[in-house]
N, C-alpha and C. Protein backbone atom coordinates (compact mmCIF):
# COMPACT_ATOMS: atom_id res chain seq x y z
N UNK A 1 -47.11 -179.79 16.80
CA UNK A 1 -48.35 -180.15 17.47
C UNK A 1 -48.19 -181.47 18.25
N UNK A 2 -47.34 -182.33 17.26
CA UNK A 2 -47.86 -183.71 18.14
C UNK A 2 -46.21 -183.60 19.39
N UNK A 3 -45.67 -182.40 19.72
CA UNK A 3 -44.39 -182.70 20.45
C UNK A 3 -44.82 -181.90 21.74
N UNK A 4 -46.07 -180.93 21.43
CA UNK A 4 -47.03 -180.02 22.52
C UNK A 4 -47.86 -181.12 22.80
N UNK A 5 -48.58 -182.33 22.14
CA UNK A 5 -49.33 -183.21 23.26
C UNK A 5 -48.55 -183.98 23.72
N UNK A 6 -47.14 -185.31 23.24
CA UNK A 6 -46.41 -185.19 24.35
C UNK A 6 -46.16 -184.82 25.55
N UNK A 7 -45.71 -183.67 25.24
CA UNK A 7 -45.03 -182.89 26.33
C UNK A 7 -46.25 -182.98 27.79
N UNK A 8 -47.46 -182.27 27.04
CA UNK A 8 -48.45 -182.39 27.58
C UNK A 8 -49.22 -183.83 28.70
N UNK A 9 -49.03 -184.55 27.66
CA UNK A 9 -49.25 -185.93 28.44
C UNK A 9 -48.24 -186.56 29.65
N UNK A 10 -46.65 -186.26 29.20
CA UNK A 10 -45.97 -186.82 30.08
C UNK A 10 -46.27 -185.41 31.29
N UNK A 11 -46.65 -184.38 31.07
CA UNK A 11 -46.38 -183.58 32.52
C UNK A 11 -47.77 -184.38 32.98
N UNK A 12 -48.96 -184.67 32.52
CA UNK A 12 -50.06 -184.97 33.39
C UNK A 12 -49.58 -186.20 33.87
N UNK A 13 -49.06 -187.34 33.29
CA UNK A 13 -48.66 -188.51 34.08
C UNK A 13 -47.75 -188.58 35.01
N UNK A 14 -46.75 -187.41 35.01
CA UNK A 14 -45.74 -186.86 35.88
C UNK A 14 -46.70 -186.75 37.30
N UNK A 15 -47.82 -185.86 37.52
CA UNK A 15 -48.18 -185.42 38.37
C UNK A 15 -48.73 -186.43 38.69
N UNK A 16 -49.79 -187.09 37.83
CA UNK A 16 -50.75 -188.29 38.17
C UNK A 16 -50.20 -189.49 38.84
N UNK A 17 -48.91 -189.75 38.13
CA UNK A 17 -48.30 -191.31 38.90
C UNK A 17 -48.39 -191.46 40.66
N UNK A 18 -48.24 -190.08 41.26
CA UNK A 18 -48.35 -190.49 42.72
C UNK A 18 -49.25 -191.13 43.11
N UNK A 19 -50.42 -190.29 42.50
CA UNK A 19 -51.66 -190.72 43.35
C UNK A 19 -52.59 -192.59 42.41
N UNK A 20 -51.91 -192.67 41.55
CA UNK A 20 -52.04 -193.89 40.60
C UNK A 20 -51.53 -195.26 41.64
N UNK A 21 -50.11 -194.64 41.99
CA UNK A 21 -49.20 -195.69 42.89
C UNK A 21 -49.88 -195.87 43.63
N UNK A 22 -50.83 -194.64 44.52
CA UNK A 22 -51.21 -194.77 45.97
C UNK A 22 -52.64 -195.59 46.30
N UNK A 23 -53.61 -195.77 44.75
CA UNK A 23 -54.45 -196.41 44.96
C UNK A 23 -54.23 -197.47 44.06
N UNK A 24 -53.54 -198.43 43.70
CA UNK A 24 -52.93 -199.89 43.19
C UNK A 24 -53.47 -200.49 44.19
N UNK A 25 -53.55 -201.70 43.71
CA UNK A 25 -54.05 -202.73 44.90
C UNK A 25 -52.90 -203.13 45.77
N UNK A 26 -52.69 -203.40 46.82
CA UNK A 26 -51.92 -203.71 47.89
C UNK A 26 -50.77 -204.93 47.34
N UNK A 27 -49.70 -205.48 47.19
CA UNK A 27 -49.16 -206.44 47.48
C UNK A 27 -49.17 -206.97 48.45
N UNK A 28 -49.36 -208.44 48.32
CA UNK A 28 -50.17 -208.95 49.75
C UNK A 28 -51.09 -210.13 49.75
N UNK A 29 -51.27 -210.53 50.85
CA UNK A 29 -52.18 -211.40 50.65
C UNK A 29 -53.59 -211.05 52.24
N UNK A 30 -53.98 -211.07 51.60
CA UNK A 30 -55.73 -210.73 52.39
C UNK A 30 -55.90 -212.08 53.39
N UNK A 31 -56.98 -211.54 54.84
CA UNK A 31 -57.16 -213.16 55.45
C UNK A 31 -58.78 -213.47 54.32
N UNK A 32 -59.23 -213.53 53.43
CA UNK A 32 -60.11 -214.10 52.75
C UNK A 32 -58.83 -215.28 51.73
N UNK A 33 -57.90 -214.80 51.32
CA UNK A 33 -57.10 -215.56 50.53
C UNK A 33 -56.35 -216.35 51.14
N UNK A 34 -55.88 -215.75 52.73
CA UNK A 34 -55.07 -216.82 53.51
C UNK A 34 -55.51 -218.14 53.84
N UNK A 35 -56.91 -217.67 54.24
CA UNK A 35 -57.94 -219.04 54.36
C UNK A 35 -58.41 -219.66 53.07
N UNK A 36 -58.44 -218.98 52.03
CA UNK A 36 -58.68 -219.94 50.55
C UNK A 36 -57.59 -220.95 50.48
N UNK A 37 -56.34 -220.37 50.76
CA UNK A 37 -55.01 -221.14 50.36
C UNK A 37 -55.05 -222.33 51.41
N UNK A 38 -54.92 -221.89 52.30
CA UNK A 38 -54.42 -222.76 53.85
C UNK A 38 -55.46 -223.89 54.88
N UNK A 39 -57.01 -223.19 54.15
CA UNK A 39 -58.16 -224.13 54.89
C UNK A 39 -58.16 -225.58 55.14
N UNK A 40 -57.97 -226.13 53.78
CA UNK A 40 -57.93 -227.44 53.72
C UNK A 40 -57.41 -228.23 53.73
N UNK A 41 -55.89 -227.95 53.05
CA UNK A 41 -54.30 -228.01 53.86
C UNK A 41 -54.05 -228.17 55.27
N UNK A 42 -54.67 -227.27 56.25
CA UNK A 42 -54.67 -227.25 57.52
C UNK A 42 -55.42 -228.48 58.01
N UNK A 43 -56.76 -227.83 57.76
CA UNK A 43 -58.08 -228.97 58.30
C UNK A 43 -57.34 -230.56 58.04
N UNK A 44 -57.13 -230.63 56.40
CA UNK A 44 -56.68 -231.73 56.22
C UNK A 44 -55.26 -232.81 57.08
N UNK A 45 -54.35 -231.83 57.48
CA UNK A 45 -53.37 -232.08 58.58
C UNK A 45 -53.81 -232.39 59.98
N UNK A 46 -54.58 -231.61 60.02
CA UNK A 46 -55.22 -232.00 61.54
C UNK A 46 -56.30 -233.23 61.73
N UNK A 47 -57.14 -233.31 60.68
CA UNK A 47 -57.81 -234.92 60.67
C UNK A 47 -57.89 -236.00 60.35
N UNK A 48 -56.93 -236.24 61.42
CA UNK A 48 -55.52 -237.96 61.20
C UNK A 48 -56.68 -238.84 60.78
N UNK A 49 -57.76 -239.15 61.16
CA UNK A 49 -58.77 -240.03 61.24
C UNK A 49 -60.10 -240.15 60.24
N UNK A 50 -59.70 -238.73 59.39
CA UNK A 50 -60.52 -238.10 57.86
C UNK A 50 -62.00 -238.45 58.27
N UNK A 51 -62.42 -238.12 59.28
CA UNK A 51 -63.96 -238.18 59.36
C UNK A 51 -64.40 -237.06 59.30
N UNK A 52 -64.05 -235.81 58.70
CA UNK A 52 -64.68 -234.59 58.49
C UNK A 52 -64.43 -233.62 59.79
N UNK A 53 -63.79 -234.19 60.26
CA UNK A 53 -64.02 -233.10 61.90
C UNK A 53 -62.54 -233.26 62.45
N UNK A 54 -62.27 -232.60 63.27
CA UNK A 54 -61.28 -232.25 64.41
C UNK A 54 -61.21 -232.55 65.70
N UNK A 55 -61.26 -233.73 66.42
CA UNK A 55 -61.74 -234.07 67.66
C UNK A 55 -60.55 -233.70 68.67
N UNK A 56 -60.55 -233.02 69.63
CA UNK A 56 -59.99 -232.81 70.93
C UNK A 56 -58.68 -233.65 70.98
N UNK A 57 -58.77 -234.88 70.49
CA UNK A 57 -57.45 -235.54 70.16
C UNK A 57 -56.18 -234.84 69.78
N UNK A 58 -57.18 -235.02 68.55
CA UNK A 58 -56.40 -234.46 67.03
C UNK A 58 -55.81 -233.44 67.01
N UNK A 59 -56.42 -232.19 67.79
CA UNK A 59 -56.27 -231.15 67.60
C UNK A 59 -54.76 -231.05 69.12
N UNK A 60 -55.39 -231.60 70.40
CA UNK A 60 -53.97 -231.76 71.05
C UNK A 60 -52.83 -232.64 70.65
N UNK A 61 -52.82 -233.46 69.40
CA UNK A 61 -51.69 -234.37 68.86
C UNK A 61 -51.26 -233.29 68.27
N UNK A 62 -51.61 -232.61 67.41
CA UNK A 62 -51.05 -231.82 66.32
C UNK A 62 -50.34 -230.09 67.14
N UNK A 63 -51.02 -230.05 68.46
CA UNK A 63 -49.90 -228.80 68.91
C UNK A 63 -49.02 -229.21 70.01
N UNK A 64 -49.13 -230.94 70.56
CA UNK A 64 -47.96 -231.35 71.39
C UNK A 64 -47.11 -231.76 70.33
N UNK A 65 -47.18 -232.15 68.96
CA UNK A 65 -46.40 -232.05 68.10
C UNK A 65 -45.38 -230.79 67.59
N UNK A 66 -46.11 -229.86 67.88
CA UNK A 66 -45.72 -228.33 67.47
C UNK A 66 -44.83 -227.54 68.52
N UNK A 67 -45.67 -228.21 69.98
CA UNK A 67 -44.92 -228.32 70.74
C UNK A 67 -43.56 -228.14 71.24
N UNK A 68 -42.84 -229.15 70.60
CA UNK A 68 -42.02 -229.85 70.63
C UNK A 68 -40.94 -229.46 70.46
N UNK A 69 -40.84 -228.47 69.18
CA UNK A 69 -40.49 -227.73 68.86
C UNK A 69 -40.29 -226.45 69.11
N UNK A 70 -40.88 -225.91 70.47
CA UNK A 70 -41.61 -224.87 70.99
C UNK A 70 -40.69 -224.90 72.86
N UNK A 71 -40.11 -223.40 72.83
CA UNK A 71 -39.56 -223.46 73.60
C UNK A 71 -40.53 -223.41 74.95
N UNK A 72 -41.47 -223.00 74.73
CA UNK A 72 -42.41 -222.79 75.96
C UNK A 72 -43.35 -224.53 75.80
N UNK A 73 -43.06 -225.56 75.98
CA UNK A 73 -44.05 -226.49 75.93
C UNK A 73 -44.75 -226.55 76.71
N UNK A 74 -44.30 -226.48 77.73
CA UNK A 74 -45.57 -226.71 79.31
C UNK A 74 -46.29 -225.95 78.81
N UNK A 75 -45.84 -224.63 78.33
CA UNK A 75 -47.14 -224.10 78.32
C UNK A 75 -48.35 -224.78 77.53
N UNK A 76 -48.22 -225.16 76.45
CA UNK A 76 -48.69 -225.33 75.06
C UNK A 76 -49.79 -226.14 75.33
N UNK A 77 -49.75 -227.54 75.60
CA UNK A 77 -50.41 -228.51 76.54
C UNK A 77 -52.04 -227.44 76.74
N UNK A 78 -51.72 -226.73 78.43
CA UNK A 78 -52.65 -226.30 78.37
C UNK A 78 -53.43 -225.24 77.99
N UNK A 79 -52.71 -224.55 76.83
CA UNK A 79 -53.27 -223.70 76.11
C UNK A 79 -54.20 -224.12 75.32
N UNK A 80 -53.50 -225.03 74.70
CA UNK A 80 -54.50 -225.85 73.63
C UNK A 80 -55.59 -226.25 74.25
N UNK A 81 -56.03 -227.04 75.06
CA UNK A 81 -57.36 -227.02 75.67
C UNK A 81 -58.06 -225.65 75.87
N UNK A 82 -57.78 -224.85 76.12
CA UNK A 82 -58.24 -223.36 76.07
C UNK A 82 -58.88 -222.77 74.49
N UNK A 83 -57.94 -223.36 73.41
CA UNK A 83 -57.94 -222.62 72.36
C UNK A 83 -58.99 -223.31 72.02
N UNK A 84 -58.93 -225.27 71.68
CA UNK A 84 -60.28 -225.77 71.51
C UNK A 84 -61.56 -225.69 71.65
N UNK A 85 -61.68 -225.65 73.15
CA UNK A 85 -62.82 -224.76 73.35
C UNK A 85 -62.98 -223.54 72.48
N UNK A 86 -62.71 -222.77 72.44
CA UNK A 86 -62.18 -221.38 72.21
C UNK A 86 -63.43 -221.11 70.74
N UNK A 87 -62.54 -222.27 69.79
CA UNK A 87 -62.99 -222.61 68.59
C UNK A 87 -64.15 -223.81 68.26
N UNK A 88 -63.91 -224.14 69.63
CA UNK A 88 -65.81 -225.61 69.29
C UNK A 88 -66.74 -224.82 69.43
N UNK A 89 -67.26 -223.61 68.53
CA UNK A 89 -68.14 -222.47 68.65
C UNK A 89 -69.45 -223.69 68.86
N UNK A 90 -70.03 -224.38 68.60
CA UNK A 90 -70.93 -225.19 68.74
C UNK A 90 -70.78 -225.95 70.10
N UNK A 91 -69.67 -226.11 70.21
CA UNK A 91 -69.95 -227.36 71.55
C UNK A 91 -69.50 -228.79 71.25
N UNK A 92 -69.34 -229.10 70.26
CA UNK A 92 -70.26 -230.67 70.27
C UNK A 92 -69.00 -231.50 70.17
N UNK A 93 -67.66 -231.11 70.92
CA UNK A 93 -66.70 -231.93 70.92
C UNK A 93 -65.46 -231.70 69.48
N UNK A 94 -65.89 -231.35 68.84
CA UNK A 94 -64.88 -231.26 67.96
C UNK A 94 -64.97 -230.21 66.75
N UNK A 95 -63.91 -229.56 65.75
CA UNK A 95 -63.74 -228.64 65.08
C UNK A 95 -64.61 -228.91 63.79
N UNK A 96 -65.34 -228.26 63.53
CA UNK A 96 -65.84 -228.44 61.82
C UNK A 96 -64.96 -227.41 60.85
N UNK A 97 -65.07 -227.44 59.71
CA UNK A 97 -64.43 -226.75 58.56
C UNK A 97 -64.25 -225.44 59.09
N UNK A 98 -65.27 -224.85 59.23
CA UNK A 98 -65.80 -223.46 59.64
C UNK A 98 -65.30 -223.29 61.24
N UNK A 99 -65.08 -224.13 61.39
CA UNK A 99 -64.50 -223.54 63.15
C UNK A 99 -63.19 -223.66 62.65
N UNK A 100 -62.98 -224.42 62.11
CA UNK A 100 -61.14 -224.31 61.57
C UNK A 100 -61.21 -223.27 60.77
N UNK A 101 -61.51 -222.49 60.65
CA UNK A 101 -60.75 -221.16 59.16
C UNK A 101 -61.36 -220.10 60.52
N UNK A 102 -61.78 -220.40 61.59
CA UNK A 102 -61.22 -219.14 63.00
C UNK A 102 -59.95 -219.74 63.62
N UNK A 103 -59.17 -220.56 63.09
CA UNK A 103 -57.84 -220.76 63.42
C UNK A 103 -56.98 -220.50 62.84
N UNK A 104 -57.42 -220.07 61.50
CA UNK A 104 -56.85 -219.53 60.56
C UNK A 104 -56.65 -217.90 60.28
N UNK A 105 -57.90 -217.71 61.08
CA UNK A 105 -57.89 -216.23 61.24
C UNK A 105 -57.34 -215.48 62.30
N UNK A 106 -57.03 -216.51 63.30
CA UNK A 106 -56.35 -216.10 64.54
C UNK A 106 -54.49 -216.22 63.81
N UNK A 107 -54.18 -217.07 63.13
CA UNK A 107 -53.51 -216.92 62.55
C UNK A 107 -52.70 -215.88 62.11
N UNK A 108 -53.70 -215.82 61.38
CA UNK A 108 -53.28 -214.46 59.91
C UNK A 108 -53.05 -213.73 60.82
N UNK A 109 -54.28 -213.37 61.61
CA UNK A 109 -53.76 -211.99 62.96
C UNK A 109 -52.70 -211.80 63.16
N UNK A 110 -51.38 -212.91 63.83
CA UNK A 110 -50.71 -212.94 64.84
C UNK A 110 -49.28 -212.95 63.46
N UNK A 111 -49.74 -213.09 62.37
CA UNK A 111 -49.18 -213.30 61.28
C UNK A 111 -48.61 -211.82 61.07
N UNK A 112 -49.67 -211.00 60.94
CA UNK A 112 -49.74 -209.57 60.31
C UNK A 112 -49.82 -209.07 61.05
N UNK A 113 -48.19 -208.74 61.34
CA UNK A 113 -47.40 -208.15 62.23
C UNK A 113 -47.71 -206.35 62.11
N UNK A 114 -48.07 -205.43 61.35
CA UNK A 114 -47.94 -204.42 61.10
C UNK A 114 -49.90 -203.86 60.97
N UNK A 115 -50.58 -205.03 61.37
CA UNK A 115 -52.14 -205.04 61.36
C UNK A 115 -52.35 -204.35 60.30
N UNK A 116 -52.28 -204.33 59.33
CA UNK A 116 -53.24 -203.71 57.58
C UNK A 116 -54.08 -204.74 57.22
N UNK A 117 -54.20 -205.84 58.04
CA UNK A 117 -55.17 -206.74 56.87
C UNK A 117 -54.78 -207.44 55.62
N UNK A 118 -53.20 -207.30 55.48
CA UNK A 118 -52.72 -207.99 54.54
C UNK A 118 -51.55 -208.33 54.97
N UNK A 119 -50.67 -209.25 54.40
CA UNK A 119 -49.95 -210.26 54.32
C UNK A 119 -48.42 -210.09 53.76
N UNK A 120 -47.98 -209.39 53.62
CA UNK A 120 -46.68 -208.99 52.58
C UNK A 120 -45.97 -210.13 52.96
N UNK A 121 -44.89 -210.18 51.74
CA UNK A 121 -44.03 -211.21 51.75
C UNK A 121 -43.20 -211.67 52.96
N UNK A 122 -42.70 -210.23 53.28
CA UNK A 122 -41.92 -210.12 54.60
C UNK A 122 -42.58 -210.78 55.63
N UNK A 123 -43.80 -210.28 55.90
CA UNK A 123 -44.47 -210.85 57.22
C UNK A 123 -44.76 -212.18 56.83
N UNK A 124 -45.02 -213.14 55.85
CA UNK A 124 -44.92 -214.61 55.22
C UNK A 124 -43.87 -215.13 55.73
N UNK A 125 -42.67 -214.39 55.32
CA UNK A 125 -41.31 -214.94 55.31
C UNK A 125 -40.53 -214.86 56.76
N UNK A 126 -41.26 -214.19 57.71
CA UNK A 126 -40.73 -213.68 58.98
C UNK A 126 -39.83 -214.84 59.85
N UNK A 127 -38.85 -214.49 60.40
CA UNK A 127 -38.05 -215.87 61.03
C UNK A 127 -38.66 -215.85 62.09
N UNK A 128 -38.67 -217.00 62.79
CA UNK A 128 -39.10 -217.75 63.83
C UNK A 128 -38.76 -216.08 65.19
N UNK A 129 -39.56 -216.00 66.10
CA UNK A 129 -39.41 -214.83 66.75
C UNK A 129 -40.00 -213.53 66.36
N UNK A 130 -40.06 -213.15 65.02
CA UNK A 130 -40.36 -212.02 64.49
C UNK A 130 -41.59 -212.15 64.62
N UNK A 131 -42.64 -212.81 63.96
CA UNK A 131 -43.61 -213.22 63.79
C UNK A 131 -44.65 -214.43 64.77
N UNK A 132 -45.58 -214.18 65.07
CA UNK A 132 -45.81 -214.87 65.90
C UNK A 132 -46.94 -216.01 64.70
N UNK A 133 -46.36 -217.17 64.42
CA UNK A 133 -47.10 -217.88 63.11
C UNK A 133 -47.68 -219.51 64.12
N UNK A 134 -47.68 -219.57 64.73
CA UNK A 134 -48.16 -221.19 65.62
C UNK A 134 -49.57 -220.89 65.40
N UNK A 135 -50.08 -221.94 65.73
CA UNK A 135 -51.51 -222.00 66.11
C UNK A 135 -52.03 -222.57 67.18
């Protein structure tokens, strides 16, 4: 008896494991978690001057910095004025918290190379070229 429920059990888990695998939660990281991790880290990098905000400065110091590094620089310069705007959803001269985690989300985008909405290691780990990770 107990070698007929065995038997029994491993054929149902036999069949069952596919569809078990197929609804597991994703490995990965989500843009709700990318921005949990990276918000304030970021924000915090970018506001040399810690007054709570992101001023037009700050925000062009930190991508002629990035720049620099960046085979296209001319370009960069005036992109960044583009992107600022882009993200001063208010206007009023400079980035708040919340306008920074849409830089974060433009991010993740350009991050998640394969568009699922998540993050795999690979696309984290992507070398310079593969991945498009600047901001």
């Amino acid at each position: 008896m107990i070698k007929r429920t065995l038997i029994a059990a491993g054929a149902v888990l036999a069949v069952a494991a596919p569809a078990l695998a197929q609804t597991s939660a994703p490995s990965g990281m989500t843009l709700e978690q990318f921005q949990a991790k990276n918000a304030d880290k970021m924000f915090d990098r970018l506001d040399a001057n810690k007054d709570d905000k992101i001023s037009p400065e700050e925000f062009a110091a930190f991508r002629e910095s990035n720049a620099k590094a960046d085979a296209q620089a001319t370009k960069a310069g005036k992109r960044g004025k583009r992107m600022f705007a882009r993200f001063d959803k208010d206007k009023d001269g400079s980035l708040s918290r919340a306008e920074a985690g849409d830089v974060l989300a433009m991010r993740f985008k350009r991050m998640d190379a394969n568009n699922d909405g998540i993050l795999t290691m690979e696309e984290l780990q992507a070398k310079s070229g593969k991945a498009k990770v600047g901001v």
